[in-house]
C-alpha atoms as a PDB file:
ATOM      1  CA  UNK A   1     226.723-135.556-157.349  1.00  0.00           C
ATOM      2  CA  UNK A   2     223.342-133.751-157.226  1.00  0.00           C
ATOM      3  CA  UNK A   3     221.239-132.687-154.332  1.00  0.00           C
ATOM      4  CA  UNK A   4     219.435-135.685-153.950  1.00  0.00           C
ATOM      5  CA  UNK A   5     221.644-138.954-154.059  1.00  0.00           C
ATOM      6  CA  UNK A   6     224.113-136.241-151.265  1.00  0.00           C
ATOM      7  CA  UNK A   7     220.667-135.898-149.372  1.00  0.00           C
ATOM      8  CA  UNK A   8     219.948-139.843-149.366  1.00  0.00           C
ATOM      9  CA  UNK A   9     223.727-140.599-148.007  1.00  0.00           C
ATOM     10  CA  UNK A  10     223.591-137.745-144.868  1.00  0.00           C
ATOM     11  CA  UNK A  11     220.107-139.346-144.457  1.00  0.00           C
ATOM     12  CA  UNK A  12     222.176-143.201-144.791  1.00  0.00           C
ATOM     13  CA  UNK A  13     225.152-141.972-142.247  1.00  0.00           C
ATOM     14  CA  UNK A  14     222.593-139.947-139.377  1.00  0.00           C
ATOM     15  CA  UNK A  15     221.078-143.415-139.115  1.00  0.00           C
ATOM     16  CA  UNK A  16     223.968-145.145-139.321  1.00  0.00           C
ATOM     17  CA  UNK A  17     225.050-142.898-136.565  1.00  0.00           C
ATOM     18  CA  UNK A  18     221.894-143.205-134.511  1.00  0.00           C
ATOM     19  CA  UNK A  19     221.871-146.960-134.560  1.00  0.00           C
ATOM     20  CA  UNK A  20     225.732-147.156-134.012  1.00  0.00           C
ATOM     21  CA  UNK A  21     225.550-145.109-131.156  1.00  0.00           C
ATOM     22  CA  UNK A  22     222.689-146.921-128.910  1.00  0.00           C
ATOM     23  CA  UNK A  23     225.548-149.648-129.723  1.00  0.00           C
ATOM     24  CA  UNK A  24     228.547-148.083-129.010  1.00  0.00           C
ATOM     25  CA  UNK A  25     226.757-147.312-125.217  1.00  0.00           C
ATOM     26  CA  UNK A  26     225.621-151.054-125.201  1.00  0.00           C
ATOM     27  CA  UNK A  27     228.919-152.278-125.963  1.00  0.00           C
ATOM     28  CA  UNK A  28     230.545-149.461-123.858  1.00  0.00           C
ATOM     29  CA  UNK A  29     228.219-150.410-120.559  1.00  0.00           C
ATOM     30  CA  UNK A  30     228.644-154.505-120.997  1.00  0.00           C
ATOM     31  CA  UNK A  31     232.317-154.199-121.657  1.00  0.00           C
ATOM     32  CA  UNK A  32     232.759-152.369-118.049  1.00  0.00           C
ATOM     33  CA  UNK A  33     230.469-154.414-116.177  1.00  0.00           C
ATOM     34  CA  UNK A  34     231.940-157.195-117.194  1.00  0.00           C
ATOM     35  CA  UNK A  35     235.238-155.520-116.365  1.00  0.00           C
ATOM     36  CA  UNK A  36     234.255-154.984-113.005  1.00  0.00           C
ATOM     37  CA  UNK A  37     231.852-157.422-112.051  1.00  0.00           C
ATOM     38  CA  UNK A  38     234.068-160.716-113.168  1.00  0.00           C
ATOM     39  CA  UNK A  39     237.418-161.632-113.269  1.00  0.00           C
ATOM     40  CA  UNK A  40     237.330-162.616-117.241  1.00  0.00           C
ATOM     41  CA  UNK A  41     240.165-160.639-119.226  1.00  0.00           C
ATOM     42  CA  UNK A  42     239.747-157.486-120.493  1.00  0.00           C
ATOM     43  CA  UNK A  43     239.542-158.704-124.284  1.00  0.00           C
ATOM     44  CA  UNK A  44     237.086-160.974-123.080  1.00  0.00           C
ATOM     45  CA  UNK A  45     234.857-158.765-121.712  1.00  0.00           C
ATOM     46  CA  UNK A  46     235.398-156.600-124.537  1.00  0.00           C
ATOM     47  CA  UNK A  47     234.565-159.317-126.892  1.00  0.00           C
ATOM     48  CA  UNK A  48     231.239-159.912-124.568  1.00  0.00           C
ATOM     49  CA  UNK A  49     230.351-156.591-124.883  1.00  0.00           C
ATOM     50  CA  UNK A  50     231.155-156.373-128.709  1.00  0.00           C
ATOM     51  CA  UNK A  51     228.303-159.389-129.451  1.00  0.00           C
ATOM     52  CA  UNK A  52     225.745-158.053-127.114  1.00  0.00           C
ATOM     53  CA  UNK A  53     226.203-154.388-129.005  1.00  0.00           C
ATOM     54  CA  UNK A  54     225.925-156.359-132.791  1.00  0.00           C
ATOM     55  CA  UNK A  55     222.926-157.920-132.069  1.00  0.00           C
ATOM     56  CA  UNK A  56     221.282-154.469-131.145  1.00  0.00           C
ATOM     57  CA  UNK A  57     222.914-152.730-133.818  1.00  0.00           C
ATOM     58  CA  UNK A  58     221.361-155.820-136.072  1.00  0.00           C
ATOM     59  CA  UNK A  59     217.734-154.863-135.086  1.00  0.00           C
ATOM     60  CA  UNK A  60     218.543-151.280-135.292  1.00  0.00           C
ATOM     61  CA  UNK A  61     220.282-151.471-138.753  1.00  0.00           C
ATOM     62  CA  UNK A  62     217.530-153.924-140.526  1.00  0.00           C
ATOM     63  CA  UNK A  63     214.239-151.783-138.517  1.00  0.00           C
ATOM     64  CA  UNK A  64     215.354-148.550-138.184  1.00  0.00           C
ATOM     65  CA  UNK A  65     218.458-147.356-140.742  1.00  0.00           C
ATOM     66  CA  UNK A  66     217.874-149.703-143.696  1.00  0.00           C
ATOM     67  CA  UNK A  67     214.402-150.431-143.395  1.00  0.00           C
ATOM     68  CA  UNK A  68     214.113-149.714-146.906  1.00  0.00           C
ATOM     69  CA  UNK A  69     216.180-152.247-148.382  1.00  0.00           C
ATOM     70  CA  UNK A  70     216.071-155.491-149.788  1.00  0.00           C
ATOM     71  CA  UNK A  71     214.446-158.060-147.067  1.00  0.00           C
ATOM     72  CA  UNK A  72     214.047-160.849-149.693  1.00  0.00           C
ATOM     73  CA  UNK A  73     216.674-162.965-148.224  1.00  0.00           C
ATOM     74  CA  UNK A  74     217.081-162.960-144.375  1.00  0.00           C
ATOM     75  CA  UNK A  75     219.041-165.471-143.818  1.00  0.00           C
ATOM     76  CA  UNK A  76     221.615-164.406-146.452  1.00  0.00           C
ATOM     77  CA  UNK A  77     221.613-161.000-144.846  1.00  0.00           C
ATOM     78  CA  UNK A  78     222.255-162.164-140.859  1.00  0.00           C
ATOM     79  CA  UNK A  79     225.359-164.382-142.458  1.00  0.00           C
ATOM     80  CA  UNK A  80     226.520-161.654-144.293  1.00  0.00           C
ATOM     81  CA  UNK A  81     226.138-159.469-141.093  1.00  0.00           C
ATOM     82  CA  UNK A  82     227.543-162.064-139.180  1.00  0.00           C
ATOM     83  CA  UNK A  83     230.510-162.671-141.557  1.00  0.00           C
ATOM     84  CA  UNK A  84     231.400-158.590-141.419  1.00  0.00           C
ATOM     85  CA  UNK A  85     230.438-158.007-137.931  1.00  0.00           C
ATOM     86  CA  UNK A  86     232.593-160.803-137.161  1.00  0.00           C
ATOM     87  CA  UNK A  87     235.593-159.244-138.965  1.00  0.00           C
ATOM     88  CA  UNK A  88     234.586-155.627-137.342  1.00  0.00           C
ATOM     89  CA  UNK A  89     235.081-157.346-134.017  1.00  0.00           C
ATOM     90  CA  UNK A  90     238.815-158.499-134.605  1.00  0.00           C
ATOM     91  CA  UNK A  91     239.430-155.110-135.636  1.00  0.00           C
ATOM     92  CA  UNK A  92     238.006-153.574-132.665  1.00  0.00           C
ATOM     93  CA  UNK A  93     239.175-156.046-130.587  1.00  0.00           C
ATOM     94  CA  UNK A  94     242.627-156.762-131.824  1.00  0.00           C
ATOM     95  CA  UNK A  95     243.553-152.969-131.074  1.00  0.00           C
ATOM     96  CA  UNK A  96     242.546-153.730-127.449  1.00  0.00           C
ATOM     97  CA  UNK A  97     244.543-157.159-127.402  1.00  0.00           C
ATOM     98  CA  UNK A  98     247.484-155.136-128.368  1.00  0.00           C
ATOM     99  CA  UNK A  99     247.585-152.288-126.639  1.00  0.00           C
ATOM    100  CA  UNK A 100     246.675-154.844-123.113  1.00  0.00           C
ATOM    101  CA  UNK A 101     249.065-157.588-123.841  1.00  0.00           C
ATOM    102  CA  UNK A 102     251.857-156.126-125.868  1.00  0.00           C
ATOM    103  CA  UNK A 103     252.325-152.722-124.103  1.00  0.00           C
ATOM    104  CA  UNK A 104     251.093-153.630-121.240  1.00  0.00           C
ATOM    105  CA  UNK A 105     248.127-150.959-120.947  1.00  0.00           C
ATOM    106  CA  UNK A 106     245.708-152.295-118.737  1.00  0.00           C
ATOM    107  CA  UNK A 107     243.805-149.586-116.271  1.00  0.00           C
ATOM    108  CA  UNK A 108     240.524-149.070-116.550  1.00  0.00           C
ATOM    109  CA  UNK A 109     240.840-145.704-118.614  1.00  0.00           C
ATOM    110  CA  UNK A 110     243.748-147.186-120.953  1.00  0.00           C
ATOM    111  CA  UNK A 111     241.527-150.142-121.713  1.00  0.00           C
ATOM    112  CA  UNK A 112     238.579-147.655-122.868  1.00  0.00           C
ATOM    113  CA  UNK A 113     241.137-145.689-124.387  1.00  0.00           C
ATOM    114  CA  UNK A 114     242.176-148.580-127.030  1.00  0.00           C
ATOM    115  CA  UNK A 115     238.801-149.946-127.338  1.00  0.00           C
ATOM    116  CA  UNK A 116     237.538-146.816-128.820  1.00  0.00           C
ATOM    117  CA  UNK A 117     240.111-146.879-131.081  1.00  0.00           C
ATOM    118  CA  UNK A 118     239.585-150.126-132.371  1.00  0.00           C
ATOM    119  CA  UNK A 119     235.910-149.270-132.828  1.00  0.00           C
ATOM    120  CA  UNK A 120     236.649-146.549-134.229  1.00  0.00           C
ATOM    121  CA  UNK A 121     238.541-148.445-136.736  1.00  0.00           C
ATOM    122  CA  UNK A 122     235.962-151.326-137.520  1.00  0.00           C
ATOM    123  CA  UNK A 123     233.142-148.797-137.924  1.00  0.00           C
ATOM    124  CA  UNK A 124     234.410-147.759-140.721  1.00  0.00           C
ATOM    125  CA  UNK A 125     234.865-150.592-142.343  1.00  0.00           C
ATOM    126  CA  UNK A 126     231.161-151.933-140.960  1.00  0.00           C
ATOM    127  CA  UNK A 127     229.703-148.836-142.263  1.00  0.00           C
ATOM    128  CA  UNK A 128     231.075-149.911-145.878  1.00  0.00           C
ATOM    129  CA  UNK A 129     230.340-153.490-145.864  1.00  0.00           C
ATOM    130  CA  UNK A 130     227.060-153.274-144.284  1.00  0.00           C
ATOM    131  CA  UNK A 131     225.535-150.719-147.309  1.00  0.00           C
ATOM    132  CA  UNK A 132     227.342-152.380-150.165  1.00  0.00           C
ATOM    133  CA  UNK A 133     226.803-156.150-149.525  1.00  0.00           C
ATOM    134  CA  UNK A 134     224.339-156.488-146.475  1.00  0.00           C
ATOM    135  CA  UNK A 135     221.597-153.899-146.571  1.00  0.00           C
ATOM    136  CA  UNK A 136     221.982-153.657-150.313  1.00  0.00           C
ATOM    137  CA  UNK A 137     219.273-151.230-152.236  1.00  0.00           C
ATOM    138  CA  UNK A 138     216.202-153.549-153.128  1.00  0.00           C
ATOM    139  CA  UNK A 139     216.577-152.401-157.183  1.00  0.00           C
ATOM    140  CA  UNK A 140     220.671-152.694-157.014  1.00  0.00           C
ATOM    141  CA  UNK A 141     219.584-156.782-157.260  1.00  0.00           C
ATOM    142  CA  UNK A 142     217.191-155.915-160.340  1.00  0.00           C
ATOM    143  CA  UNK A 143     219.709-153.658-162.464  1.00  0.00           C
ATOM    144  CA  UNK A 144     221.640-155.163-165.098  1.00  0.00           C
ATOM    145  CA  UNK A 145     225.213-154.363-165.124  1.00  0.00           C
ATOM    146  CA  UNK A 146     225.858-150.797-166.546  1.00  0.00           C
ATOM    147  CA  UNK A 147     227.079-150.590-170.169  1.00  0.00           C
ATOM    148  CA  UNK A 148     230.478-148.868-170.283  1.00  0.00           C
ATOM    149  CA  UNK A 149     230.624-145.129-171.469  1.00  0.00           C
ATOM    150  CA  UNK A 150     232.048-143.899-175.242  1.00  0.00           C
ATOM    151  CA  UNK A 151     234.627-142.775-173.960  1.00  0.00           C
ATOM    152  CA  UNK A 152     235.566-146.532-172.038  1.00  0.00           C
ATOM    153  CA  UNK A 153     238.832-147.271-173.553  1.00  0.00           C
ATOM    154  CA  UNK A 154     239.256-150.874-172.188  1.00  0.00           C
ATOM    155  CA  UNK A 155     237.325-152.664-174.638  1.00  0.00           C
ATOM    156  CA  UNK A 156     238.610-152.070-178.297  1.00  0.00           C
ATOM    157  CA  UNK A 157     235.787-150.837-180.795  1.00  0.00           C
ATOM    158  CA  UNK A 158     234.840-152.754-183.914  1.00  0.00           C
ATOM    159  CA  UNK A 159     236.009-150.890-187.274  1.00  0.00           C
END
């Protein structure tokens, strides 16, 4: 891999980064006032917390870290956000519903604890889904399909 496409990707993950982190606060602060402002269950609030974060990491991702990518099909791109944020958040929030409900872990600090984890766990797989199907590169939708190299054994060659 040469300079430049290594460049581009730090350049793709500090934004990433940037945006995920003004969410990961947002998500952070709604999950514990909800916590201790209401009596709703700690997935609950996590799950609150979770959709308020998405829809600023949303703006942040299509305005700020992937400004340059395709934006010739919105709608396609919020369900496809919507699809993968939506499977980010049973990740997250599945670690927390486990650790609250089958161990019993439940304090304030325990409850942070496990959420983080869970995050942890569905940024990753956010971070994948979100550059290779959601924010896609604009000319990744013009390329045709690459042609397979000599050396490509799976197709036989003519004689």
């Amino acid at each position: 891999m040469g300079h430049g496409p290594r460049r581009a990707l730090t350049g793709e993950i500090v934004r990433f980064a940037l945006v995920g982190g003004v969410g990961v606060a947002v998500n952070f602060a709604v999950f514990n006032l909800c916590r201790a402002a209401t009596h709703l269950p700690v997935v609950r609030c996590s799950v609150i917390g979770t959709c308020v974060a998405l829809l600023v990491n949303y703006l942040g991702f299509r305005y700020f870290a992937y400004r340059d990518r395709d934006k010739r099909r919105p709608a396609r791109q919020f369900t496809l956000f919507f699809v993968f944020s939506l499977v980010g958040l049973v990740i997250e929030n599945g670690v927390l519903y486990a650790a609250t409900y089958w161990f019993g872990w439940d304090t304030a600090l325990q409850s942070n604890l496990f959420k983080a984890v869970g995050l942890a766990a569905a940024t990753a797989f956010r971070f994948g889904a979100y550059r290779t199907w959601v924010f896609r590169p604009p000319d990744s939708l013009d390329r045709p399909a690459p042609s397979p190299s000599r050396g490509d054994t799976a197709r036989p060659r003519a004689r």
